[in-house]
PDB file of N, CA and C in Angstrom:
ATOM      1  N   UNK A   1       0.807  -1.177   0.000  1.00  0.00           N
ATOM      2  CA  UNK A   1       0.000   0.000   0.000  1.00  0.00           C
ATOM      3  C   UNK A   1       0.867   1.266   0.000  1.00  0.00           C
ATOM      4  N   UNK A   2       2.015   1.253   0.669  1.00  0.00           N
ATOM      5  CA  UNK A   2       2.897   2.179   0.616  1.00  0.00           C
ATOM      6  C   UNK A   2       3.593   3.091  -0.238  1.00  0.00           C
ATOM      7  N   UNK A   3       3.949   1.339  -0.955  1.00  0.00           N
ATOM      8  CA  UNK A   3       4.152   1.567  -2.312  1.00  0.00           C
ATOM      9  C   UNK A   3       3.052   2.046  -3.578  1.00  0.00           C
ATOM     10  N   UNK A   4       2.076   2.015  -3.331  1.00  0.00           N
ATOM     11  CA  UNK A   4       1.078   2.254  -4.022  1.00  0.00           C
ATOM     12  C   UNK A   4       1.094   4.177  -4.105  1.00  0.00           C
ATOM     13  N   UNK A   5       0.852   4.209  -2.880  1.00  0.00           N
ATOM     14  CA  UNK A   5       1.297   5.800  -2.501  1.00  0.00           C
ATOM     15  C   UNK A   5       2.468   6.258  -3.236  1.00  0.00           C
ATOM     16  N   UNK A   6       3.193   6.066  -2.581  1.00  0.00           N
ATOM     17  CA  UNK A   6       4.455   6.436  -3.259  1.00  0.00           C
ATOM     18  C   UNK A   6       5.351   6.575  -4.834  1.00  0.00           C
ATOM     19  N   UNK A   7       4.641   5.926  -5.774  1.00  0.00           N
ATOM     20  CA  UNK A   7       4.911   5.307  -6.856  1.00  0.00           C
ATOM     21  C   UNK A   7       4.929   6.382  -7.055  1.00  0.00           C
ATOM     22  N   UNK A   8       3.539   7.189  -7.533  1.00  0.00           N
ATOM     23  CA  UNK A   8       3.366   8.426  -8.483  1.00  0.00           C
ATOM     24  C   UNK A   8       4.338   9.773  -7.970  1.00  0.00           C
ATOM     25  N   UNK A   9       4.859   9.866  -6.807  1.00  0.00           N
ATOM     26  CA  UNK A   9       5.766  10.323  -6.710  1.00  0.00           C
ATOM     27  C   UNK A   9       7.028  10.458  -6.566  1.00  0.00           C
ATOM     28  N   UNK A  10       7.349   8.810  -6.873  1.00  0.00           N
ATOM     29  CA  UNK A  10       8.942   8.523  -6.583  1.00  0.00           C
ATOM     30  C   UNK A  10       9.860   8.857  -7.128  1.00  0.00           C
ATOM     31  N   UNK A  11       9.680   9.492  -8.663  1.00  0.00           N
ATOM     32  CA  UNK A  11      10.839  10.269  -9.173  1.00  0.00           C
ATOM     33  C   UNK A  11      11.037  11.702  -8.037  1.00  0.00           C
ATOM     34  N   UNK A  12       9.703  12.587  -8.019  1.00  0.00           N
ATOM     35  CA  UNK A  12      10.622  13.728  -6.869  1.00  0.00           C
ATOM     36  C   UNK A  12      10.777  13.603  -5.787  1.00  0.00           C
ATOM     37  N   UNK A  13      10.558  11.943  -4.940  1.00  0.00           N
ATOM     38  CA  UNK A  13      11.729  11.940  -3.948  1.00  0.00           C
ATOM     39  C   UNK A  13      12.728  11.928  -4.326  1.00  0.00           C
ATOM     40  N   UNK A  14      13.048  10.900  -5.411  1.00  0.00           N
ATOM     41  CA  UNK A  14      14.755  10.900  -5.625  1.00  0.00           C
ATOM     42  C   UNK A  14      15.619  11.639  -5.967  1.00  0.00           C
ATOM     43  N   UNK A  15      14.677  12.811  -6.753  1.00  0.00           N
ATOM     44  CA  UNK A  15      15.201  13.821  -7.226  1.00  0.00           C
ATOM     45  C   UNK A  15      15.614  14.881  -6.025  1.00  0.00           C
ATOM     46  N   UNK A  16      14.681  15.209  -5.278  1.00  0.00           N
ATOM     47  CA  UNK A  16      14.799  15.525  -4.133  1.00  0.00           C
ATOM     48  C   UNK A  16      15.890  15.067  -3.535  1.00  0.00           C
ATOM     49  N   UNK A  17      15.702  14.215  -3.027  1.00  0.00           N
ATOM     50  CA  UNK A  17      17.094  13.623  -2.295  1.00  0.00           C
ATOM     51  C   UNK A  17      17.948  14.088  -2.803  1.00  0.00           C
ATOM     52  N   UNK A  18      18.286  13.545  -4.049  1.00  0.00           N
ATOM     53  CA  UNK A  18      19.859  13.710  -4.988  1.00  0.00           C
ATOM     54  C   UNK A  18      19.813  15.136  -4.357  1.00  0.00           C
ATOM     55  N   UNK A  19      19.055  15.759  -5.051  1.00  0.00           N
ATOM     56  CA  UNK A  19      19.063  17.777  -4.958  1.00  0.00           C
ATOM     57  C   UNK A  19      19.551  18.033  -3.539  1.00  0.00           C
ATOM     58  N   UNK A  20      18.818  17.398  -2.951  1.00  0.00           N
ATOM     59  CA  UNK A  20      19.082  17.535  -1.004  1.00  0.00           C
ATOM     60  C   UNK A  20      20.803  16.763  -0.493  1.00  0.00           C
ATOM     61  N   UNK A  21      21.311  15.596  -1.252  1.00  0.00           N
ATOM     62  CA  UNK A  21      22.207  15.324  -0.764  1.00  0.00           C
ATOM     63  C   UNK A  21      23.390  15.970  -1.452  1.00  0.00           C
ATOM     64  N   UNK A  22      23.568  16.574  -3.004  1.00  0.00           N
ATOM     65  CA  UNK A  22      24.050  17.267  -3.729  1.00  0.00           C
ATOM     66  C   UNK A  22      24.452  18.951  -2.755  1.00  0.00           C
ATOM     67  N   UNK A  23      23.634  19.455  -2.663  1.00  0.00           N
ATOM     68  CA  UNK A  23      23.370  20.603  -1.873  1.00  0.00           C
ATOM     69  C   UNK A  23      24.261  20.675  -0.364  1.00  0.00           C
ATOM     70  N   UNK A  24      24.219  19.267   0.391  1.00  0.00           N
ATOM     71  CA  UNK A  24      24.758  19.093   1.770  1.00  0.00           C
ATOM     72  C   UNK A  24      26.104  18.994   1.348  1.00  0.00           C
ATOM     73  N   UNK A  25      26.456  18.275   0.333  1.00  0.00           N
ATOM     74  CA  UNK A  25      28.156  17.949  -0.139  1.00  0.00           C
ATOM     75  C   UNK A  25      28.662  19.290  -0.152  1.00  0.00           C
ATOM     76  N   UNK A  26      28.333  20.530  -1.151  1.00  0.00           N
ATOM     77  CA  UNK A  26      28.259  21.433  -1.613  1.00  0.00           C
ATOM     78  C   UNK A  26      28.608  22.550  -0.537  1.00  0.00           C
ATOM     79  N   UNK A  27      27.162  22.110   0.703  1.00  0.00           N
ATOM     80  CA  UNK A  27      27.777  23.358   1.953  1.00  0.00           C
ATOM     81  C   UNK A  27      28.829  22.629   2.430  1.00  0.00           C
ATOM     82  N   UNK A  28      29.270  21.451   2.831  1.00  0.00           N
ATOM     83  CA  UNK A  28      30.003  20.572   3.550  1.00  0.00           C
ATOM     84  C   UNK A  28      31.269  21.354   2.977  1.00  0.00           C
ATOM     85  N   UNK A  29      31.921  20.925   1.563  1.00  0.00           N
ATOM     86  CA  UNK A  29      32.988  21.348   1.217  1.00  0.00           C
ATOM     87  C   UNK A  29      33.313  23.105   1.697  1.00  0.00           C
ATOM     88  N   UNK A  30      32.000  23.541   0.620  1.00  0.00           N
ATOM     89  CA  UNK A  30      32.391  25.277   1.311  1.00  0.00           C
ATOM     90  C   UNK A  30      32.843  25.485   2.934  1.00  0.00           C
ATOM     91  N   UNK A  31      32.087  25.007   3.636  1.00  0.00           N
ATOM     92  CA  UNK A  31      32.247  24.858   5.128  1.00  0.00           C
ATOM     93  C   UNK A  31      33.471  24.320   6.029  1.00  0.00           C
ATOM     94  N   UNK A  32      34.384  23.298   5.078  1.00  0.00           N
ATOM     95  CA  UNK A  32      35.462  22.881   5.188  1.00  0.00           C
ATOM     96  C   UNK A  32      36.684  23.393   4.820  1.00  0.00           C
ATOM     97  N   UNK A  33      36.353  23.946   3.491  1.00  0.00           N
ATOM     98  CA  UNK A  33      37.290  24.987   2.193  1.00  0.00           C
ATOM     99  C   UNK A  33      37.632  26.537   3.499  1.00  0.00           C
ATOM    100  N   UNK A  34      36.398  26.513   3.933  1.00  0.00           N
ATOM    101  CA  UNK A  34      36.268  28.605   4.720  1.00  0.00           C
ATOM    102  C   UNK A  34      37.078  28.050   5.266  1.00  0.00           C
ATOM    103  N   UNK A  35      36.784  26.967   6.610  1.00  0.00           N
ATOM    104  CA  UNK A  35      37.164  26.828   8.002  1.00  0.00           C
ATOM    105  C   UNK A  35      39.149  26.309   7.601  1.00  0.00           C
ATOM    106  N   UNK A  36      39.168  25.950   6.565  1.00  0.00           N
ATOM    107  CA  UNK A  36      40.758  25.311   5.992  1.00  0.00           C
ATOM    108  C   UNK A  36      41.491  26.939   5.711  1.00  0.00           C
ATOM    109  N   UNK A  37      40.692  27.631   4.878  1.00  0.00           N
ATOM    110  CA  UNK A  37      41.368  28.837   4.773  1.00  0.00           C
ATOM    111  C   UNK A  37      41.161  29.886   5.502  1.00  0.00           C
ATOM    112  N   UNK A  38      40.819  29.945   6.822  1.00  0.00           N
ATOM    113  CA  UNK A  38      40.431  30.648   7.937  1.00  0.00           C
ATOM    114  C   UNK A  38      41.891  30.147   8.737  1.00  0.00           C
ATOM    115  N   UNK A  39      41.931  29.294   8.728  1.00  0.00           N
ATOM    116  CA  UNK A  39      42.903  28.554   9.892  1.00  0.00           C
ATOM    117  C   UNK A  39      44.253  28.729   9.190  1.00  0.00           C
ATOM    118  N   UNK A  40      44.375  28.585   7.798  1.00  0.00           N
ATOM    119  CA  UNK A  40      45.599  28.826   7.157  1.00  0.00           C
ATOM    120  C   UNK A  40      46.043  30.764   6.935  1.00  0.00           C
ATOM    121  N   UNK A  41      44.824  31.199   7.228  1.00  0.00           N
ATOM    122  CA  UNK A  41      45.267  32.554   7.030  1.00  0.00           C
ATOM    123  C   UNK A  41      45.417  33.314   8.310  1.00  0.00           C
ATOM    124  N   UNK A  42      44.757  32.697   9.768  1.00  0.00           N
ATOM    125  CA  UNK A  42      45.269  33.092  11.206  1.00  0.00           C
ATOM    126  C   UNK A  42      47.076  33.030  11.153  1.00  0.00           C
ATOM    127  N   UNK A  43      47.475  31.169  10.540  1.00  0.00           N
ATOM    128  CA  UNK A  43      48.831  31.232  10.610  1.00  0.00           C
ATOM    129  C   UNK A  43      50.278  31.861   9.940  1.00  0.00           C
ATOM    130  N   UNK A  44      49.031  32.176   8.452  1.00  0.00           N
ATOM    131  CA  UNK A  44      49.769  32.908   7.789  1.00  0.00           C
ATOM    132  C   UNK A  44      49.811  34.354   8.713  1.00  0.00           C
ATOM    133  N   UNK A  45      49.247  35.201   9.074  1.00  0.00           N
ATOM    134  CA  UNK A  45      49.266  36.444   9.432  1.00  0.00           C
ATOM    135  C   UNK A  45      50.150  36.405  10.863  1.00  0.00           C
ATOM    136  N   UNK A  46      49.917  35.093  11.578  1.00  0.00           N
ATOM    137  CA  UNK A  46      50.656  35.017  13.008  1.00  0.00           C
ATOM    138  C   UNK A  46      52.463  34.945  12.160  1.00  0.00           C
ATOM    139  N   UNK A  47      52.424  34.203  11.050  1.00  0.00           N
ATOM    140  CA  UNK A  47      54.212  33.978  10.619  1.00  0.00           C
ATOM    141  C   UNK A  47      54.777  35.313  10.345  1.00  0.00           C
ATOM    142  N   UNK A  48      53.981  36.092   9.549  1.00  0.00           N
ATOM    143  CA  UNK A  48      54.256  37.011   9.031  1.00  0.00           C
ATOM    144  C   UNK A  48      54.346  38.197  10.672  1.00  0.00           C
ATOM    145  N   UNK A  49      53.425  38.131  11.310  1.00  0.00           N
ATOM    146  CA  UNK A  49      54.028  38.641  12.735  1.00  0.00           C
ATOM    147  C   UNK A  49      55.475  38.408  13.520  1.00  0.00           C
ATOM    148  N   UNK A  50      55.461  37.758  13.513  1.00  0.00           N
ATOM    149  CA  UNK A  50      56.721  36.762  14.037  1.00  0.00           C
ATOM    150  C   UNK A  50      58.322  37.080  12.965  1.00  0.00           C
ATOM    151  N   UNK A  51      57.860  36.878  11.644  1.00  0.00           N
ATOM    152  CA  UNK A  51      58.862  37.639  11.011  1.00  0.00           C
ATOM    153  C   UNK A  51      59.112  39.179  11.191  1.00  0.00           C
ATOM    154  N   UNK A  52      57.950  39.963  11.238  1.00  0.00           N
ATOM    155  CA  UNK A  52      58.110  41.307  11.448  1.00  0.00           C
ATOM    156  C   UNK A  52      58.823  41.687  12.757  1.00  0.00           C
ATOM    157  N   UNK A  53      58.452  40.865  14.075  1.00  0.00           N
ATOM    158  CA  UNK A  53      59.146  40.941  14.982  1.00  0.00           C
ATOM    159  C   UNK A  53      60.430  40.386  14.998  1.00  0.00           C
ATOM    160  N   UNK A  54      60.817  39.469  14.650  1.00  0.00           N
ATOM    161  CA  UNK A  54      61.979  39.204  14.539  1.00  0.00           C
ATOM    162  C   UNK A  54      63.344  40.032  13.211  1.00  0.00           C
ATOM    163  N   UNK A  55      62.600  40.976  11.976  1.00  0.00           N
ATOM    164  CA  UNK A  55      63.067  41.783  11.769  1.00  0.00           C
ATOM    165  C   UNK A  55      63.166  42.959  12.238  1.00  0.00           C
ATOM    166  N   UNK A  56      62.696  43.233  13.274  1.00  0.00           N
ATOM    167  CA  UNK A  56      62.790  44.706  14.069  1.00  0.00           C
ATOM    168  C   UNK A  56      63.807  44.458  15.347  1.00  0.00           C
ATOM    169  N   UNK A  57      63.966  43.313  15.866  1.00  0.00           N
ATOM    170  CA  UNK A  57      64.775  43.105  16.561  1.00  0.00           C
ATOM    171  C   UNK A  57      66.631  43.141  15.971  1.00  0.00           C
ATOM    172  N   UNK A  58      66.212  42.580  15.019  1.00  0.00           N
ATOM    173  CA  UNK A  58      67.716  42.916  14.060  1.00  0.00           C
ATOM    174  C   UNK A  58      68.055  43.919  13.585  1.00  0.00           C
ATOM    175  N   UNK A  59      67.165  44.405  13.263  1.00  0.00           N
ATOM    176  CA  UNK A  59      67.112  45.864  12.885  1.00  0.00           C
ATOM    177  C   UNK A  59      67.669  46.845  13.999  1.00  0.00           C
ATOM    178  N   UNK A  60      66.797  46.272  14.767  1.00  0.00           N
ATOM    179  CA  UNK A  60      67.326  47.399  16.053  1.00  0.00           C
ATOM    180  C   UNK A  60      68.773  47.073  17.163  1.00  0.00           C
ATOM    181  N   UNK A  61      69.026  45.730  16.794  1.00  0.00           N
ATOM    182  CA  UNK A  61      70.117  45.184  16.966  1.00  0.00           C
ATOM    183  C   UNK A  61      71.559  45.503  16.341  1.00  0.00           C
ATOM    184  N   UNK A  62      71.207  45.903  15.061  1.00  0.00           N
ATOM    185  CA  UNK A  62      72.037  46.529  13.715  1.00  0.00           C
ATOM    186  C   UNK A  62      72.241  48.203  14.250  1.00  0.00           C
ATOM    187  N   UNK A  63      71.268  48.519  14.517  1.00  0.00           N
ATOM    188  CA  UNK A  63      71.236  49.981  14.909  1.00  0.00           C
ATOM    189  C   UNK A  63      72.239  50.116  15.849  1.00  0.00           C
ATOM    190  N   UNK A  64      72.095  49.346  16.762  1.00  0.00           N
ATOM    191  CA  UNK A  64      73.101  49.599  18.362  1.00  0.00           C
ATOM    192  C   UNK A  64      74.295  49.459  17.599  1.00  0.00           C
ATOM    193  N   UNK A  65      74.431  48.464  17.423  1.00  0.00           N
ATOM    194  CA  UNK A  65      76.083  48.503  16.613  1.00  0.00           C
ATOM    195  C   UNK A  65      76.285  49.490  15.831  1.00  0.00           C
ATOM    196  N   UNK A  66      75.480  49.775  15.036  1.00  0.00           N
ATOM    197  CA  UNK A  66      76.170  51.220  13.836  1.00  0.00           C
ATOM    198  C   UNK A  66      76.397  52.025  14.926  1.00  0.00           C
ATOM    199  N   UNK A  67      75.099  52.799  15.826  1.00  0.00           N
ATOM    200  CA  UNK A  67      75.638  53.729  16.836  1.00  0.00           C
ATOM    201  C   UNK A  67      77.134  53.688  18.158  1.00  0.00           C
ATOM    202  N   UNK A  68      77.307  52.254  18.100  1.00  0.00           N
ATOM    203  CA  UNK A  68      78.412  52.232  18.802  1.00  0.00           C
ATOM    204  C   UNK A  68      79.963  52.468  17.653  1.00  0.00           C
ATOM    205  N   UNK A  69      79.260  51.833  17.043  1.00  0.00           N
ATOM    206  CA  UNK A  69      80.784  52.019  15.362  1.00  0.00           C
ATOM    207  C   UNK A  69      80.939  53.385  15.420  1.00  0.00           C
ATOM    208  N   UNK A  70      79.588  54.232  15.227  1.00  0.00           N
ATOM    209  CA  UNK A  70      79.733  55.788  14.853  1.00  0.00           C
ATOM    210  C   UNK A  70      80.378  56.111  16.364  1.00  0.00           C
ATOM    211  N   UNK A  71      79.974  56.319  17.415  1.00  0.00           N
ATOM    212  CA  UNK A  71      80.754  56.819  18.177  1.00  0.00           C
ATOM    213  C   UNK A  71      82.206  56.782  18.558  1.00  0.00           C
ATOM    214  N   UNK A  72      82.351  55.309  18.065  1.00  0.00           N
ATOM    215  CA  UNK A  72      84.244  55.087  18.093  1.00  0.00           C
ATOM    216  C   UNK A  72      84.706  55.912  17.195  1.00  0.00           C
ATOM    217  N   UNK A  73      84.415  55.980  16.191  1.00  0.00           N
ATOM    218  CA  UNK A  73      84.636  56.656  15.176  1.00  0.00           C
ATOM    219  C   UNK A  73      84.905  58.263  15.535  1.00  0.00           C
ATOM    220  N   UNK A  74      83.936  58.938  15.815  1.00  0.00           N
ATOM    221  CA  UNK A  74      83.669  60.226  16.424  1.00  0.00           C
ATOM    222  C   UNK A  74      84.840  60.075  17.591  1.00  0.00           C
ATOM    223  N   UNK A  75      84.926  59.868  18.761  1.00  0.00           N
ATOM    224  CA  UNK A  75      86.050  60.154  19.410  1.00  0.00           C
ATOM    225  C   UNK A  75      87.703  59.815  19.171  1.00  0.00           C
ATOM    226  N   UNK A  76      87.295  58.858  18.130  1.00  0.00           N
ATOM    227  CA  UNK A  76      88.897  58.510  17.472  1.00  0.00           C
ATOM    228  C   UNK A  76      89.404  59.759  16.153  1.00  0.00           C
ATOM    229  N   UNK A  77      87.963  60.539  15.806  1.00  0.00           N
ATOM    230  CA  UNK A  77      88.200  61.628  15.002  1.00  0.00           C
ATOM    231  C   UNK A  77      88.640  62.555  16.110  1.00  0.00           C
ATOM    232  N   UNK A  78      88.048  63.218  17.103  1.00  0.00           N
ATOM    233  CA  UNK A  78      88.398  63.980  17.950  1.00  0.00           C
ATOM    234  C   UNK A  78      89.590  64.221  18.693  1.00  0.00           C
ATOM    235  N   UNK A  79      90.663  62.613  18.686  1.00  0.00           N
ATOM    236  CA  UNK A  79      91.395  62.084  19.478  1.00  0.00           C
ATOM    237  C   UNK A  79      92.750  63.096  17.731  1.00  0.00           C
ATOM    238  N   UNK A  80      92.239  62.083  16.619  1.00  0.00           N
ATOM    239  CA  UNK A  80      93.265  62.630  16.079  1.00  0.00           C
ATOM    240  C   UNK A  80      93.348  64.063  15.423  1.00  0.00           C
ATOM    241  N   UNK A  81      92.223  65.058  15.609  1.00  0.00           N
ATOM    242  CA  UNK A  81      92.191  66.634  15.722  1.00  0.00           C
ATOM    243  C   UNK A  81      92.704  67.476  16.801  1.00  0.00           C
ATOM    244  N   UNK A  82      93.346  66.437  17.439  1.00  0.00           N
ATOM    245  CA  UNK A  82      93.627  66.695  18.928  1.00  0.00           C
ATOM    246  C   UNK A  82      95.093  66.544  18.425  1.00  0.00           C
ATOM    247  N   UNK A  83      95.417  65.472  18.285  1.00  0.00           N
ATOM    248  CA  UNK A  83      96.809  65.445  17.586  1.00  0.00           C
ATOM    249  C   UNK A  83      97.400  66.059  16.725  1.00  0.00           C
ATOM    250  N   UNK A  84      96.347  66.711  15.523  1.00  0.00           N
ATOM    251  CA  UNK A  84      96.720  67.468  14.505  1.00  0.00           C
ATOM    252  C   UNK A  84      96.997  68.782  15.384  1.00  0.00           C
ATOM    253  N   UNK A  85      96.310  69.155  15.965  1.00  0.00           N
ATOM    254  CA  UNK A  85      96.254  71.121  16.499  1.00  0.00           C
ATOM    255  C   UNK A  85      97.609  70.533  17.464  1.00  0.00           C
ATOM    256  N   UNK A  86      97.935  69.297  18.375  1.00  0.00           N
ATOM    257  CA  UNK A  86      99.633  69.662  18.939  1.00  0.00           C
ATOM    258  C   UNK A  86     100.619  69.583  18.049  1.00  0.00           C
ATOM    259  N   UNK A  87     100.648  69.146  17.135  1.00  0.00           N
ATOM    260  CA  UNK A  87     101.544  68.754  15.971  1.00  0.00           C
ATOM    261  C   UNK A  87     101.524  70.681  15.235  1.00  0.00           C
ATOM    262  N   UNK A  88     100.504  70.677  15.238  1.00  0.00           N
ATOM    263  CA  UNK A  88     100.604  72.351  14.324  1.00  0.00           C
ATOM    264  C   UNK A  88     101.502  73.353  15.324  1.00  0.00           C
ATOM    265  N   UNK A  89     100.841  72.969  16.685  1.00  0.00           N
ATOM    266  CA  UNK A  89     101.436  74.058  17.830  1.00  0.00           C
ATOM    267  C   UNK A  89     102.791  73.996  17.496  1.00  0.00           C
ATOM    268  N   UNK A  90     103.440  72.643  17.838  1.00  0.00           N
ATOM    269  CA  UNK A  90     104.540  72.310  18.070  1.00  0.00           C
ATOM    270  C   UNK A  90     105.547  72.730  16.693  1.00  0.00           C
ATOM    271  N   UNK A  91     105.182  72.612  15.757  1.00  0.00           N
ATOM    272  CA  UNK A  91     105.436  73.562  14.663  1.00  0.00           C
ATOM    273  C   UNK A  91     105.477  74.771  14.787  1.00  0.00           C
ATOM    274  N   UNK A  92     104.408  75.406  14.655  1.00  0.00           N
ATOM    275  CA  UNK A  92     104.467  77.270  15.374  1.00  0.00           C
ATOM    276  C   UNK A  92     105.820  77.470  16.217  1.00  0.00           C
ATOM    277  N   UNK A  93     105.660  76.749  17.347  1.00  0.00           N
ATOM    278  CA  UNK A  93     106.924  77.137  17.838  1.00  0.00           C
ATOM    279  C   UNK A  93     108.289  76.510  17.664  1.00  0.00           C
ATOM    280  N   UNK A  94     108.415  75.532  16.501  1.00  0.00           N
ATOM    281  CA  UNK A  94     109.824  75.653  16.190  1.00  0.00           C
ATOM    282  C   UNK A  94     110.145  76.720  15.674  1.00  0.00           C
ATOM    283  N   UNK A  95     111.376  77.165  15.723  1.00  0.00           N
ATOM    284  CA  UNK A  95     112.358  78.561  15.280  1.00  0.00           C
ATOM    285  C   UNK A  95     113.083  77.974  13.896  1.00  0.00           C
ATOM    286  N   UNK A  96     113.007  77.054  13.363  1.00  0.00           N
ATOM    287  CA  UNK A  96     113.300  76.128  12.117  1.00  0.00           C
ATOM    288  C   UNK A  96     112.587  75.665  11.805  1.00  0.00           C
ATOM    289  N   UNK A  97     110.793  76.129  11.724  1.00  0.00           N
ATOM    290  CA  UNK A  97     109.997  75.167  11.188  1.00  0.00           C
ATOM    291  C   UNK A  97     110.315  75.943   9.239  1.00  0.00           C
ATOM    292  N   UNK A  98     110.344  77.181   9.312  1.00  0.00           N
ATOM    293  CA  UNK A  98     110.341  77.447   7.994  1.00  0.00           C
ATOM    294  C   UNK A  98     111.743  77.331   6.836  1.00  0.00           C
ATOM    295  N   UNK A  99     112.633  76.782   7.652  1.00  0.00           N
ATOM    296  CA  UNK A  99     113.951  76.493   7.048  1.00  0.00           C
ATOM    297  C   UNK A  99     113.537  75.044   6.193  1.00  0.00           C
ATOM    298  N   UNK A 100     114.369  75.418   4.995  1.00  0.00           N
ATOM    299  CA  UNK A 100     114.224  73.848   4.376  1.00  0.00           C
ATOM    300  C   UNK A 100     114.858  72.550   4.713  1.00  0.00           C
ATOM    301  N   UNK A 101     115.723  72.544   5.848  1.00  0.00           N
ATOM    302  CA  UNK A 101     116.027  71.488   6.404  1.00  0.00           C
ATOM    303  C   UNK A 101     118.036  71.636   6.315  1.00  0.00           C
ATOM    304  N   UNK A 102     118.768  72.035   5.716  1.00  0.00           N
ATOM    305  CA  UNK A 102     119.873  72.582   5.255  1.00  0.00           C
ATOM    306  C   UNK A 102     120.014  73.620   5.034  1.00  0.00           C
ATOM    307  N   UNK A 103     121.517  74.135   5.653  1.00  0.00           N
ATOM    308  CA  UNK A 103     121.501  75.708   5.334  1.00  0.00           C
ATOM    309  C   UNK A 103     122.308  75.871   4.024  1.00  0.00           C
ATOM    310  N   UNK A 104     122.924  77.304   3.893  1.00  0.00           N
ATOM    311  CA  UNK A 104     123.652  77.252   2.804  1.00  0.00           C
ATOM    312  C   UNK A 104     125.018  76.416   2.985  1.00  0.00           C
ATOM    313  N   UNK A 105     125.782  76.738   4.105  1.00  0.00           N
ATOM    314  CA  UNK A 105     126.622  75.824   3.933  1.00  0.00           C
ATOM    315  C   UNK A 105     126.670  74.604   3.733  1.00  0.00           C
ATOM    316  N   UNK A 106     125.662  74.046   3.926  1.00  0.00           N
ATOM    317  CA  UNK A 106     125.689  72.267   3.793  1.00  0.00           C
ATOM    318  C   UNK A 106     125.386  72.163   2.083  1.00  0.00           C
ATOM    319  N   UNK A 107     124.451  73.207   1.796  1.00  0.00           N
ATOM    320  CA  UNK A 107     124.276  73.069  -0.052  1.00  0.00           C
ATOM    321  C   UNK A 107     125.888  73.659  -0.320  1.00  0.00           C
ATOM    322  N   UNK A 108     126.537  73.957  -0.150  1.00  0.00           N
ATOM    323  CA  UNK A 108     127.639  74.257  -0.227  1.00  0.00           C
ATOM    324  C   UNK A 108     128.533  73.084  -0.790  1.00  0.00           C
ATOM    325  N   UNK A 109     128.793  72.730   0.423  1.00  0.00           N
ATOM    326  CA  UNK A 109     129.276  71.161   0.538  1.00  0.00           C
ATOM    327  C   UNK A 109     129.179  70.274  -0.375  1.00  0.00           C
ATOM    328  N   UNK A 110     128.180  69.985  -0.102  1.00  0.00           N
ATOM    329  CA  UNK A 110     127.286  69.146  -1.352  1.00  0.00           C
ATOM    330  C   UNK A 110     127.401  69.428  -2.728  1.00  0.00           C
ATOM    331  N   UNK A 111     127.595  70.503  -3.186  1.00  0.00           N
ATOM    332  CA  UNK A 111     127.691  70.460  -4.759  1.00  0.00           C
ATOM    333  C   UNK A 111     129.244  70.730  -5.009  1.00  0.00           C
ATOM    334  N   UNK A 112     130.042  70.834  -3.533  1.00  0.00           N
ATOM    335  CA  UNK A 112     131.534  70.502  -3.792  1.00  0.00           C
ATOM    336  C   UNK A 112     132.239  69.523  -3.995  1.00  0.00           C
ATOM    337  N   UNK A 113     130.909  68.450  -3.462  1.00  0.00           N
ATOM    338  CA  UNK A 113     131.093  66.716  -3.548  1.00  0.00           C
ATOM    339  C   UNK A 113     131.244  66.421  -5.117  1.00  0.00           C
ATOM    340  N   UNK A 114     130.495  66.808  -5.710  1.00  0.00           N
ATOM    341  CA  UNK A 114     130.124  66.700  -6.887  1.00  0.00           C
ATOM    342  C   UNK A 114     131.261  66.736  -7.578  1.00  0.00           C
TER     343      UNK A 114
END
């Protein structure tokens, strides 16, 4: 009797169904696909954190060192402007800084060698 019922409509159960189990696959995947690329794009954005922090640390790690380089630098400039102005003094006050190193008599000499 069931079957009797049922006959004249048993193509749009099946169709139904199919349509109904077609449809569940359909959200299933989407629902799997979001939740797959939801979870892959938390970790992507957490790596990409993690790199950013770990390039700012080098970065700022790099920094300390240049600023310590530059400052050696800077007082080893200062150290030898310091040396240049006693070296100039000490010049100023030789009484032979403007002599060429020989007087006439020694050019004398010298081209008597000759």
């Amino acid at each position: 009797m069931l079957k009797a019922l049922l006959a004249p409509y048993l193509s749009w159960i099946v169709t139904a169904a199919v349509v109904t189990a077609v449809g569940l696959s359909i959200y299933a995947y989407n629902a799997v696909y979001e939740r797959g690329y939801e979870a892959m794009r938390v970790v992507h954005e957490k790596a990409l954190a993690d790199q950013a922090a770990a390039n700012n640390a080098v970065i700022t790690a790099a920094e300390k060192g240049l600023r310590e380089d530059v400052a050696l630098i800077i007082l080893e400039k200062e150290k030898l402007e310091d040396e240049v102005a006693r070296l100039n003094r000490e010049a100023a006050q030789d009484p032979g800084a403007a002599d060429g190193g020989i007087g006439l008599g020694s050019v004398q000499r010298l081209n008597s060698v000759r």
